[in-house]
C-alpha atoms as a PDB file:
ATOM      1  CA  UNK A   1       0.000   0.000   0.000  1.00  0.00           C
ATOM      2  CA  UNK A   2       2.654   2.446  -1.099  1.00  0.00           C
ATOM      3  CA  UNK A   3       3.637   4.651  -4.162  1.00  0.00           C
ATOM      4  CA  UNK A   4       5.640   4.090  -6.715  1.00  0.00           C
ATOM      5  CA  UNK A   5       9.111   5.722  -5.548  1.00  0.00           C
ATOM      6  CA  UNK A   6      11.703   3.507  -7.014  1.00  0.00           C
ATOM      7  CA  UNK A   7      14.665   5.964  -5.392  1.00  0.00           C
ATOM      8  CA  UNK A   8      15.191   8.861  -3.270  1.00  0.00           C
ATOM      9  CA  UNK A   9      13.339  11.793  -4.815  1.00  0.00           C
ATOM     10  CA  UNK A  10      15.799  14.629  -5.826  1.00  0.00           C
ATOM     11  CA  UNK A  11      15.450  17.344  -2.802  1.00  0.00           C
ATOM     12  CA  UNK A  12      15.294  14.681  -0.433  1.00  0.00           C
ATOM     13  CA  UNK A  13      16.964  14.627   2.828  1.00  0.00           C
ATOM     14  CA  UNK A  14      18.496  11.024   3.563  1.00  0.00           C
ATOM     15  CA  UNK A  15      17.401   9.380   7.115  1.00  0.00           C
ATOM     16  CA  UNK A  16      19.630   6.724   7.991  1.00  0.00           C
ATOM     17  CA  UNK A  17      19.350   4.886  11.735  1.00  0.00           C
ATOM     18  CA  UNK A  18      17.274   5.860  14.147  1.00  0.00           C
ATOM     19  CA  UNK A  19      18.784   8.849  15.816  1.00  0.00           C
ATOM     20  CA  UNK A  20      18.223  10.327  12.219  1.00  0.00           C
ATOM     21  CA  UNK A  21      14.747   9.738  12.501  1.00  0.00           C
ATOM     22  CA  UNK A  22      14.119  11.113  15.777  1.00  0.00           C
ATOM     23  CA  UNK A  23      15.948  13.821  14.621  1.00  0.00           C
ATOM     24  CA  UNK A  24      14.249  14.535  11.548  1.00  0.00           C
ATOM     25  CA  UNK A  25      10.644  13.966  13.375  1.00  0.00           C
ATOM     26  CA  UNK A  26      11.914  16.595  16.236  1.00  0.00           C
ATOM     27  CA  UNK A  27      12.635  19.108  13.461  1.00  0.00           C
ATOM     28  CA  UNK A  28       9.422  18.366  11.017  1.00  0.00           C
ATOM     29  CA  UNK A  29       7.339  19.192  14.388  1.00  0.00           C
ATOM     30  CA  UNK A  30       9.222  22.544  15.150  1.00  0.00           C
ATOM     31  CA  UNK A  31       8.829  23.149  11.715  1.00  0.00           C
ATOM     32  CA  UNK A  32       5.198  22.486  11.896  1.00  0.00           C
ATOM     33  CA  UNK A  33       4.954  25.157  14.373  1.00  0.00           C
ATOM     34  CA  UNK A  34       6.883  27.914  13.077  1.00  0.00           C
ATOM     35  CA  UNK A  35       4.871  27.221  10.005  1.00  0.00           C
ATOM     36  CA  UNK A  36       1.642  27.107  11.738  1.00  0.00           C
ATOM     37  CA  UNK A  37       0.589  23.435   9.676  1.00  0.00           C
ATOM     38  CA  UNK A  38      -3.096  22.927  10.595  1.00  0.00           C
ATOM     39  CA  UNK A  39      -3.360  19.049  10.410  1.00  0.00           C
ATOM     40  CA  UNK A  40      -0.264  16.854  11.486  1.00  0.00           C
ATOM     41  CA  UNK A  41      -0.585  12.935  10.197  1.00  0.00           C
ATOM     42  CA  UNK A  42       1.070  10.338  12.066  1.00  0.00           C
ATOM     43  CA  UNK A  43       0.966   6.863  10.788  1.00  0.00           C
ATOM     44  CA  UNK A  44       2.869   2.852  11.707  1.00  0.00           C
ATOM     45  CA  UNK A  45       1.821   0.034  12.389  1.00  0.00           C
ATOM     46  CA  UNK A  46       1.910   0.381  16.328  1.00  0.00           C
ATOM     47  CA  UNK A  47       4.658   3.365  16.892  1.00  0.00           C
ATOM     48  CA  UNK A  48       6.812   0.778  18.876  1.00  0.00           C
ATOM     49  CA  UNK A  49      10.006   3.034  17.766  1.00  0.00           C
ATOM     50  CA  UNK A  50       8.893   5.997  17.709  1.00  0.00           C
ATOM     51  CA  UNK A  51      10.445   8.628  20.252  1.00  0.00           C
ATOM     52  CA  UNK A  52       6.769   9.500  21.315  1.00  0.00           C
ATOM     53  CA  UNK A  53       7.580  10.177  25.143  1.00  0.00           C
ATOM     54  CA  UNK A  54      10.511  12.473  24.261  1.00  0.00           C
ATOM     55  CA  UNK A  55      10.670  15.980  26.029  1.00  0.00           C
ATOM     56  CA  UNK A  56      10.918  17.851  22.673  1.00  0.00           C
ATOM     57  CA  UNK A  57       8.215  15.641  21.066  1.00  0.00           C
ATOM     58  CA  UNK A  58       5.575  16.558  23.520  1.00  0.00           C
ATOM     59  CA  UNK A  59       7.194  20.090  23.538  1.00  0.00           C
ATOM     60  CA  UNK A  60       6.604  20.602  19.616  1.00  0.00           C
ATOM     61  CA  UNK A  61       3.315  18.978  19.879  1.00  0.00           C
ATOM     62  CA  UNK A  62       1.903  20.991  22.568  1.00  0.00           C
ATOM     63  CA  UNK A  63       3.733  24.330  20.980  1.00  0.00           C
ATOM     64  CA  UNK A  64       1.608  23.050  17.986  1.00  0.00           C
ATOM     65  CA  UNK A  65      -1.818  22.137  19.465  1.00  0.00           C
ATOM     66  CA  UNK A  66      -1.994  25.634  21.341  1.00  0.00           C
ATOM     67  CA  UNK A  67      -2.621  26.826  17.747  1.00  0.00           C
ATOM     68  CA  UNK A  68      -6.264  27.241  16.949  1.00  0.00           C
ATOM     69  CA  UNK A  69      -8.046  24.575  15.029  1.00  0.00           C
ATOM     70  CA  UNK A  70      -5.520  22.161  14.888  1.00  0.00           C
ATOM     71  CA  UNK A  71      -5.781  18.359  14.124  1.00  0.00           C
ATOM     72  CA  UNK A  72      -3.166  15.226  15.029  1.00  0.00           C
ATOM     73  CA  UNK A  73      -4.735  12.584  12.535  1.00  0.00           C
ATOM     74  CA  UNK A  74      -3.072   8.992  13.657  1.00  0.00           C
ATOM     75  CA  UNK A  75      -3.337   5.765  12.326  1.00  0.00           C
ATOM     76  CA  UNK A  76      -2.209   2.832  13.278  1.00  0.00           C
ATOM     77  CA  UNK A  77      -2.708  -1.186  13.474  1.00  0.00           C
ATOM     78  CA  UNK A  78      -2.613  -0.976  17.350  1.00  0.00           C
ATOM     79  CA  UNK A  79      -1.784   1.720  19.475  1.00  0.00           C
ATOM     80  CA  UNK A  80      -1.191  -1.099  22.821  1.00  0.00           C
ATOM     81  CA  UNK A  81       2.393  -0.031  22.631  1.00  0.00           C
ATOM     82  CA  UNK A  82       1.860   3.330  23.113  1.00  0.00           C
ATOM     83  CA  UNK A  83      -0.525   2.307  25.764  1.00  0.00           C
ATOM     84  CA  UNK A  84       1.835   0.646  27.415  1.00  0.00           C
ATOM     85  CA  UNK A  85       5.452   2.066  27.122  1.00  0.00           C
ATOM     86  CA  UNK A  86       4.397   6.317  26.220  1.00  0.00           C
ATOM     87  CA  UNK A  87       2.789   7.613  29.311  1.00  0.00           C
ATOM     88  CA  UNK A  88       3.967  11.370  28.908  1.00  0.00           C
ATOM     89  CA  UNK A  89       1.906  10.877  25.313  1.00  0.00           C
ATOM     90  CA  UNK A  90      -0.842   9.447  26.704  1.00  0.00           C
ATOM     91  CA  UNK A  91      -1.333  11.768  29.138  1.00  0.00           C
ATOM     92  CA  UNK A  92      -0.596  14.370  26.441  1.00  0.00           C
ATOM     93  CA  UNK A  93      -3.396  12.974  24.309  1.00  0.00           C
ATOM     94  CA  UNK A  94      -6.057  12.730  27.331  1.00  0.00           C
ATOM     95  CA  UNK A  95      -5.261  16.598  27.808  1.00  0.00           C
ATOM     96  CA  UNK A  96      -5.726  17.361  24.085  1.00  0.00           C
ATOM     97  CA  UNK A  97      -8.396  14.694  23.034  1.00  0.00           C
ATOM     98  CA  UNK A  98     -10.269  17.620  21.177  1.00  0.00           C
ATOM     99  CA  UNK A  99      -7.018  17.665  18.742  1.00  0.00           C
ATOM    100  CA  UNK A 100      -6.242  14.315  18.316  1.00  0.00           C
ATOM    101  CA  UNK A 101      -7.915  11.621  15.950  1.00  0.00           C
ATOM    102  CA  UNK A 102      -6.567   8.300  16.490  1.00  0.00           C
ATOM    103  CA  UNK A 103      -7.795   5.808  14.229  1.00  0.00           C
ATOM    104  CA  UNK A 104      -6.964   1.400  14.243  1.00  0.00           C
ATOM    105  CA  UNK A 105      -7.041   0.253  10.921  1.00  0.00           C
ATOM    106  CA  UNK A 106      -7.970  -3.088   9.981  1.00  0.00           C
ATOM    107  CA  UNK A 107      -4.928  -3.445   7.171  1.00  0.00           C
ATOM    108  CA  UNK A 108      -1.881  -5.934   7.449  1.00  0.00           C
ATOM    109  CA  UNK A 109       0.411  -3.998   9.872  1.00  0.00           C
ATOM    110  CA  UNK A 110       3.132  -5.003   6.977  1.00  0.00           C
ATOM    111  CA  UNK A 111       1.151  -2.630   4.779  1.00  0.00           C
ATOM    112  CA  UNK A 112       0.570   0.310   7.262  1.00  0.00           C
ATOM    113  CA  UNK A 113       4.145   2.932   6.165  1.00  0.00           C
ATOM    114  CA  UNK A 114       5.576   4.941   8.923  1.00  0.00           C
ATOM    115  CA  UNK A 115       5.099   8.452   8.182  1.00  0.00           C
ATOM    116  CA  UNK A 116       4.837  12.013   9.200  1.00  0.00           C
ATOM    117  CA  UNK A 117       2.807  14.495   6.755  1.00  0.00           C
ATOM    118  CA  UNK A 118       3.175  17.875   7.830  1.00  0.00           C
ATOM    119  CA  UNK A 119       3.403  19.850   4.550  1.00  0.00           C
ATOM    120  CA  UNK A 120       6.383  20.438   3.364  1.00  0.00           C
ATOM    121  CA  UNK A 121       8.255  19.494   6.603  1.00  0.00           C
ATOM    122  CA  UNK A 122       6.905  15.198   5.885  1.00  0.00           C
ATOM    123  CA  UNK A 123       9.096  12.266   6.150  1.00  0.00           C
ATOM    124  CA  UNK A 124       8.792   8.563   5.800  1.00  0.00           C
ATOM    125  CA  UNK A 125      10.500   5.538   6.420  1.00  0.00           C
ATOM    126  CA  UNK A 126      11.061   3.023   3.749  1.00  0.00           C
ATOM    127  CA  UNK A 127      12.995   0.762   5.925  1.00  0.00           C
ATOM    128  CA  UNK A 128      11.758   0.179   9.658  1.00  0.00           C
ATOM    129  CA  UNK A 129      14.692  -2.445  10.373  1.00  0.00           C
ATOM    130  CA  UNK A 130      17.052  -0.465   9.049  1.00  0.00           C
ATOM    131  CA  UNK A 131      15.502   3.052   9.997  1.00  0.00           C
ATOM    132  CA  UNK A 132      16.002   4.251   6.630  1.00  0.00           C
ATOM    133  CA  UNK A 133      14.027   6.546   4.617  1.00  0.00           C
ATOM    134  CA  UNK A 134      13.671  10.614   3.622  1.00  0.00           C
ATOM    135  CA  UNK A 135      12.035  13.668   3.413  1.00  0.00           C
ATOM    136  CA  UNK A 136       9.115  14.165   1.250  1.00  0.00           C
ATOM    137  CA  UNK A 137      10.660  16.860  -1.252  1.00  0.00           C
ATOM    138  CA  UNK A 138       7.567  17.294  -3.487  1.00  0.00           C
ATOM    139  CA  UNK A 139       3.827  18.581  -2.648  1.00  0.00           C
ATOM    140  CA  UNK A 140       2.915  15.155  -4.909  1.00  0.00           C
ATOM    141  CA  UNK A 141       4.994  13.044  -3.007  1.00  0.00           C
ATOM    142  CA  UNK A 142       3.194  14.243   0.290  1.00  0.00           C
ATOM    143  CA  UNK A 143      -0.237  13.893  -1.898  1.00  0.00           C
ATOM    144  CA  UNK A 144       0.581  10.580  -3.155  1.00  0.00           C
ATOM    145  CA  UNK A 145       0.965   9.583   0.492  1.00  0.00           C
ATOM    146  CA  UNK A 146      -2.214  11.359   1.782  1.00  0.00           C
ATOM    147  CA  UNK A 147      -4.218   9.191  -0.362  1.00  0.00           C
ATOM    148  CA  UNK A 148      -2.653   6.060   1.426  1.00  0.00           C
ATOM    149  CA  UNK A 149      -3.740   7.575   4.192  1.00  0.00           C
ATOM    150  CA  UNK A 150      -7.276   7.886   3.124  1.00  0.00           C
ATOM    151  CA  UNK A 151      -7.606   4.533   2.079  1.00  0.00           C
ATOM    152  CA  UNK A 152      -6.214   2.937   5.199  1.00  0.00           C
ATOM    153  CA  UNK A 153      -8.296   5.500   7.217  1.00  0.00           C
ATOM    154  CA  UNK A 154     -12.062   3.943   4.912  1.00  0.00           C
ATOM    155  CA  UNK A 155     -10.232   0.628   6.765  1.00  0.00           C
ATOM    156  CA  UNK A 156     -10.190   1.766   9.919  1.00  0.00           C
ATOM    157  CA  UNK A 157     -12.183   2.835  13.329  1.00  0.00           C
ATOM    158  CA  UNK A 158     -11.610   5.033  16.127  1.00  0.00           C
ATOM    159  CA  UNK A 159      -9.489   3.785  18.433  1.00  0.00           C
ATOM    160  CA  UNK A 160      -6.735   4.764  21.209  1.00  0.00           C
ATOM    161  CA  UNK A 161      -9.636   6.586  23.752  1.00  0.00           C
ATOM    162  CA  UNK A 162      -8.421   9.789  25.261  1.00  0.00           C
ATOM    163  CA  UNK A 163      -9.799   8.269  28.805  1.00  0.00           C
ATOM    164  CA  UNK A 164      -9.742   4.669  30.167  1.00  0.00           C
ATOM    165  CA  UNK A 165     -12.794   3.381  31.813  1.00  0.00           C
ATOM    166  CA  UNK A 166     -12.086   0.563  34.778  1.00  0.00           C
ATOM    167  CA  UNK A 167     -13.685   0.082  38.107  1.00  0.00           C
END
């Protein structure tokens, strides 16, 4: 369930191993806020790796959601990891449930991508073993993976509640 990018698309910033990644998601979110980017996508197959409970994570995404009319759009095969292992994110999410839109799709977790849209600042990961992937250089390239996201989000169904219920 990806496009057709048979190389690294000219403009492109490499990410290679994971502290490039976090890196590169730290700066697309700061650049998300000094750019003012209305709707932020977030998409894997559970967000195992990603650096979600990070200080300057939840920094750039508060930074961000203080913004008016702001949206986090996530989607994901499960979000029991972040459950289980992110609790500075969940808490973050509870606080700011009337920004975030987390959604459990039904699709092969093999075919969910790990991605970040956020205009021009997006990034993806072709590679999760090897943490390798790039920046989205081109508004297509960030189009041609919005409509991925589309079609896994007419798979999917809310999911990830902003409060747990228990007695």
């Amino acid at each position: 369930m990806t496009p057709e990018h048979p190389a690294m698309p000219a403009g492109a910033t490499l990410i290679d191993g994971r502290s490039a990644f976090t890196q590169a998601l730290q700066q697309a979110l700061e650049h998300a806020v000094r750019s003012r980017e209305r709707e932020l996508c977030l998409v894997d197959p559970d967000f195992e790796a990603w650096p979600l409970d990070d200080a300057l994570v939840i920094g750039s995404l508060t930074a961000w959601a203080r913004q008016p009319l702001r949206k986090l759009l996530m989607v994901a095969g499960s979000f029991d990891h972040v459950r289980r292992r992110c609790a500075r994110f969940t808490e973050w999410r509870g606080t700011w449930a009337h920004v975030v839109e987390p959604h459990v799709t039904e699709v092969e977790p093999s075919q969910i991508p790990t991605l970040l849209l956020a205009g021009p600042a997006s990034l993806m990961l072709a590679d999760r073993l090897r943490w390798r992937g790039h920046t989205l250089s081109s508004d297509k390239e960030v189009a041609d993976w919005r409509e991925v996201v589309d079609v896994l989000l007419q798979r999917s169904e809310p999911g990830f509640g902003a409060n747990t219920l228990g007695l």
